[in-house]
N, C-alpha and C. Protein backbone atom coordinates (compact mmCIF):
# COMPACT_ATOMS: atom_id res chain seq x y z
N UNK A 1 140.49 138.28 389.31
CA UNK A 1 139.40 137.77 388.50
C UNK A 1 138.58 138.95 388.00
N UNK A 2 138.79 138.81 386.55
CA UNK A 2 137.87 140.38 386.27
C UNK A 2 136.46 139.58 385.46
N UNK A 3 135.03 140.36 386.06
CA UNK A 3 134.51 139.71 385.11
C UNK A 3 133.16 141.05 384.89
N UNK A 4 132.46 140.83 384.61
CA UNK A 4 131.31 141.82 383.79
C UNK A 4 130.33 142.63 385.12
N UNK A 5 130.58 141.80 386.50
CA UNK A 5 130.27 143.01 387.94
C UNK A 5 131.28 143.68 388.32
N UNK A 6 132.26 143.12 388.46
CA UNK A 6 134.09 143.65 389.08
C UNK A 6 133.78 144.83 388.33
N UNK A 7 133.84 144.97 386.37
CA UNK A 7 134.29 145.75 385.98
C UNK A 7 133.40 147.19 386.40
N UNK A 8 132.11 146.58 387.03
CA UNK A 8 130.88 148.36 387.02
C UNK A 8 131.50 148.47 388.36
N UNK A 9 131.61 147.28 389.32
CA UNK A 9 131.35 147.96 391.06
C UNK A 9 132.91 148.79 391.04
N UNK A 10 133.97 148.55 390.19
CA UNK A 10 135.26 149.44 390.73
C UNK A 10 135.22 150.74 389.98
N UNK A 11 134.31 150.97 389.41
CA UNK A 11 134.08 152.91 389.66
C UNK A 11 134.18 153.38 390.34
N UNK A 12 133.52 154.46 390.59
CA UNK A 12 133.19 155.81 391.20
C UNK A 12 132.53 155.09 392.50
N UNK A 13 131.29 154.51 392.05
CA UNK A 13 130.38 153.93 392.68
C UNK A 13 130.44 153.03 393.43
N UNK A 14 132.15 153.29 393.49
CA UNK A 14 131.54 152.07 395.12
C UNK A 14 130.94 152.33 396.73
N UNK A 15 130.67 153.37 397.30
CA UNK A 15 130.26 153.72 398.13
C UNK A 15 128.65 153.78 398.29
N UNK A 16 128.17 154.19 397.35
CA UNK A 16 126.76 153.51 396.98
C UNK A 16 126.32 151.93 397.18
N UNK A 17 127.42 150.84 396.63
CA UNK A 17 127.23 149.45 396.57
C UNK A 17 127.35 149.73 397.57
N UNK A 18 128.09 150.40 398.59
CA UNK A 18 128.12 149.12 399.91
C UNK A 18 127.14 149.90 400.76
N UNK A 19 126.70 150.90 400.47
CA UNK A 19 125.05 151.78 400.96
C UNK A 19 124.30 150.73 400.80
N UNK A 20 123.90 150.46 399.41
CA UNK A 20 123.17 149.86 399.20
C UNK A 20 122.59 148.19 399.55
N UNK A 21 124.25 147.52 399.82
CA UNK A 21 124.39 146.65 400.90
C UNK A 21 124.12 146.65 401.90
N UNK A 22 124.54 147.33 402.53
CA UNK A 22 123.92 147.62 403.72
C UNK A 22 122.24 148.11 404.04
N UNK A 23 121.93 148.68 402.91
CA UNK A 23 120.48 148.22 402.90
C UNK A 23 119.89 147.36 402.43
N UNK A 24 120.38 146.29 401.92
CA UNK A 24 120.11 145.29 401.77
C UNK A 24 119.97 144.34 402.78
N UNK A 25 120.95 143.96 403.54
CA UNK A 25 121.35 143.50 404.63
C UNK A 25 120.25 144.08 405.90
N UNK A 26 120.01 145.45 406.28
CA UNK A 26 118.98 145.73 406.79
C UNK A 26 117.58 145.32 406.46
N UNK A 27 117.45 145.32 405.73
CA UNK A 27 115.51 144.58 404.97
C UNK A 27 115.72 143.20 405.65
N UNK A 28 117.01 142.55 405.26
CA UNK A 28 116.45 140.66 405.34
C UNK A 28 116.72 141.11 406.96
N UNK A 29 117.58 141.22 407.67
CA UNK A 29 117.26 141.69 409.12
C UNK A 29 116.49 141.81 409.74
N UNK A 30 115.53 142.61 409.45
CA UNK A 30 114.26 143.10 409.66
C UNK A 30 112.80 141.76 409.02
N UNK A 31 113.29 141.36 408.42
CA UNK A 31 112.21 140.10 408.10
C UNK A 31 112.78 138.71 408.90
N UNK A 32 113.98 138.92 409.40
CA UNK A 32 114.07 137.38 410.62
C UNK A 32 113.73 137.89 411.89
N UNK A 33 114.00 139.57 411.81
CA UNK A 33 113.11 139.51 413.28
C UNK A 33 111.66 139.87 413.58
N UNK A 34 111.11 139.54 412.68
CA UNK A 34 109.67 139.62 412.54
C UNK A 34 108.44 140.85 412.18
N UNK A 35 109.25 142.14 411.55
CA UNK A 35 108.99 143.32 411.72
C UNK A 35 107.54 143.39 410.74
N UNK A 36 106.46 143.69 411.25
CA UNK A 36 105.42 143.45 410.46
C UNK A 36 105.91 145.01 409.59
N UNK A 37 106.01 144.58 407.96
CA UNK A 37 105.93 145.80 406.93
C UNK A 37 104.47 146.07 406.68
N UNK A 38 103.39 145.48 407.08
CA UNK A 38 102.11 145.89 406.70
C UNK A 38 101.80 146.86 407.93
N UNK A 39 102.47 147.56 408.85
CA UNK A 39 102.12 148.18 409.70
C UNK A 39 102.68 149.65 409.30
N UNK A 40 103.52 149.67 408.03
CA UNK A 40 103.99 151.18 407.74
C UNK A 40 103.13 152.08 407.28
N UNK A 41 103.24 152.83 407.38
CA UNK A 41 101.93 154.16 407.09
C UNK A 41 101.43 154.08 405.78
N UNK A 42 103.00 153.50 404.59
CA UNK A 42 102.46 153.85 403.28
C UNK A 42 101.80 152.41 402.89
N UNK A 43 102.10 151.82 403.46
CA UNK A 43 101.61 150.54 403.29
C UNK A 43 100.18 150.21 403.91
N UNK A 44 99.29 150.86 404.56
CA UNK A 44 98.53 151.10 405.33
C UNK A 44 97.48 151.76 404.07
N UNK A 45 98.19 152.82 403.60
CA UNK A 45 97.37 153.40 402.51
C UNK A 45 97.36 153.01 401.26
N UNK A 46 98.05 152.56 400.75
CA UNK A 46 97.89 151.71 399.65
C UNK A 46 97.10 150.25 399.64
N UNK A 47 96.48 150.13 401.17
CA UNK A 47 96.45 148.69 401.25
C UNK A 47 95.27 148.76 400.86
N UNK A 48 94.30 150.77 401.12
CA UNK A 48 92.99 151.08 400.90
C UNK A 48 92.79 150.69 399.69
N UNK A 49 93.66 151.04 398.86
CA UNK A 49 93.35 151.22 396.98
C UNK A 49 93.39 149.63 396.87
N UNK A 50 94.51 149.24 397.16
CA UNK A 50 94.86 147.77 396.29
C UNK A 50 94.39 146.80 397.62
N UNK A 51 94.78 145.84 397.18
CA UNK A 51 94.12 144.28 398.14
C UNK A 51 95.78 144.45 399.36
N UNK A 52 95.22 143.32 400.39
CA UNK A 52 96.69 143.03 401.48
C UNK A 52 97.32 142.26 400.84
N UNK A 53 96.85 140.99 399.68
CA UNK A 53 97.99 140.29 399.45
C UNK A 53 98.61 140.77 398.11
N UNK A 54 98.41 142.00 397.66
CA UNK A 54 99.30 142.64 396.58
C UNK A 54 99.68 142.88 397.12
N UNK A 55 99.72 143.75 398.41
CA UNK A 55 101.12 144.16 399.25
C UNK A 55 102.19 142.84 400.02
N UNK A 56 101.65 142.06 400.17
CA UNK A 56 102.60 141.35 401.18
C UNK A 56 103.26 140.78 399.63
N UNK A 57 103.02 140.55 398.52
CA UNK A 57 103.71 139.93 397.75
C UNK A 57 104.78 141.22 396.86
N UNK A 58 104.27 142.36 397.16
CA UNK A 58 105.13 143.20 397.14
C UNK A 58 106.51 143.09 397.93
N UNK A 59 106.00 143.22 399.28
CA UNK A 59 107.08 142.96 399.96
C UNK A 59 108.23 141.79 400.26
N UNK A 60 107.47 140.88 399.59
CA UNK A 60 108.02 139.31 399.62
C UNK A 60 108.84 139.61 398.28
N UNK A 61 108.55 140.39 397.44
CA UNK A 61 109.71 141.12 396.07
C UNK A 61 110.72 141.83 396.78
N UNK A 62 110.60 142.71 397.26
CA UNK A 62 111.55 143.62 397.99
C UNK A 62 112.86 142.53 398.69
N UNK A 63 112.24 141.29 399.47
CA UNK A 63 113.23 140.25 400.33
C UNK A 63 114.24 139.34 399.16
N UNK A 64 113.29 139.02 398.27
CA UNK A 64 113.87 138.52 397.12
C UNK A 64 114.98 139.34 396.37
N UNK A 65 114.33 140.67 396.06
CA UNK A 65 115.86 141.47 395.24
C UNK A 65 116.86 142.03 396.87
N UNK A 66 116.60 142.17 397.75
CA UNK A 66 117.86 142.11 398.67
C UNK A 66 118.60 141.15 398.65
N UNK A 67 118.12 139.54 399.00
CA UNK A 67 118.84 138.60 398.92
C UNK A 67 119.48 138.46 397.57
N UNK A 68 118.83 138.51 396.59
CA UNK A 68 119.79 138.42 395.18
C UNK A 68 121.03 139.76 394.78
N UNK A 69 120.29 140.88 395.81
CA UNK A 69 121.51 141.80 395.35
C UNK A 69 123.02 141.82 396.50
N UNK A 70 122.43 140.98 397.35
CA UNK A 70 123.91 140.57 398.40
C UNK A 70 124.41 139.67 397.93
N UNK A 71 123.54 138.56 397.39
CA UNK A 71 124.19 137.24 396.71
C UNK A 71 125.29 137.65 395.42
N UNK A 72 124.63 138.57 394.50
CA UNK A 72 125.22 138.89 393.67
C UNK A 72 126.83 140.13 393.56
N UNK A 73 126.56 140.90 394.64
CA UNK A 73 127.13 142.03 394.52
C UNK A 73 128.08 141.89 396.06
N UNK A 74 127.96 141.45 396.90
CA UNK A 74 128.52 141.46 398.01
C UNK A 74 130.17 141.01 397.76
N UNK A 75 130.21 139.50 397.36
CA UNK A 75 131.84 139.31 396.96
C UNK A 75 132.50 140.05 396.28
N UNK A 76 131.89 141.10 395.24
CA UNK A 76 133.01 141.96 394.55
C UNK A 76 133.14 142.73 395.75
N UNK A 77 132.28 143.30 396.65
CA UNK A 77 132.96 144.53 397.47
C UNK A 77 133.73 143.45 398.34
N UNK A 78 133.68 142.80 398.86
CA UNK A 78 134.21 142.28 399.99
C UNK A 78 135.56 141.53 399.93
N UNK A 79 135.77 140.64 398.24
CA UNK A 79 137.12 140.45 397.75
C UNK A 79 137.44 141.16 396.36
């Protein structure tokens, strides 16, 4: 089945996708086991400048493009 992801992920670049999977896969990991991200240093300092719930909805972006980039990209590496 060739279609318009198959054709980018079978470059060069596949070792990156599955980096990048795998960091993907690490983030949602880390949000079922409860890892507070408002406790990271940079997040700590940015929280001075901007408000807490620009950050937590930051980070609630970050869970969202992991899950969409495993949803999306995972079956080409995997079949």
């Amino acid at each position: 089945m060739d279609n318009i992801i198959n054709g980018d992920l079978s470059s060069s670049n596949q070792m990156i996708n599955i980096a990048l999977l795998l960091l993907a896969a690490m983030r949602i990991w880390l949000e079922i086991m409860g890892f507070d991200f408002n406790s990271l240093p940079m997040t700590k300092g940015l929280a001075r400048m901007q408000g807490k719930s620009d950050l937590n909805s930051f980070h609630r972006m970050g869970l969202v493009f992991s899950i969409g980039y495993i949803v999306l990209f995972a079956p080409s590496v995997f079949f």
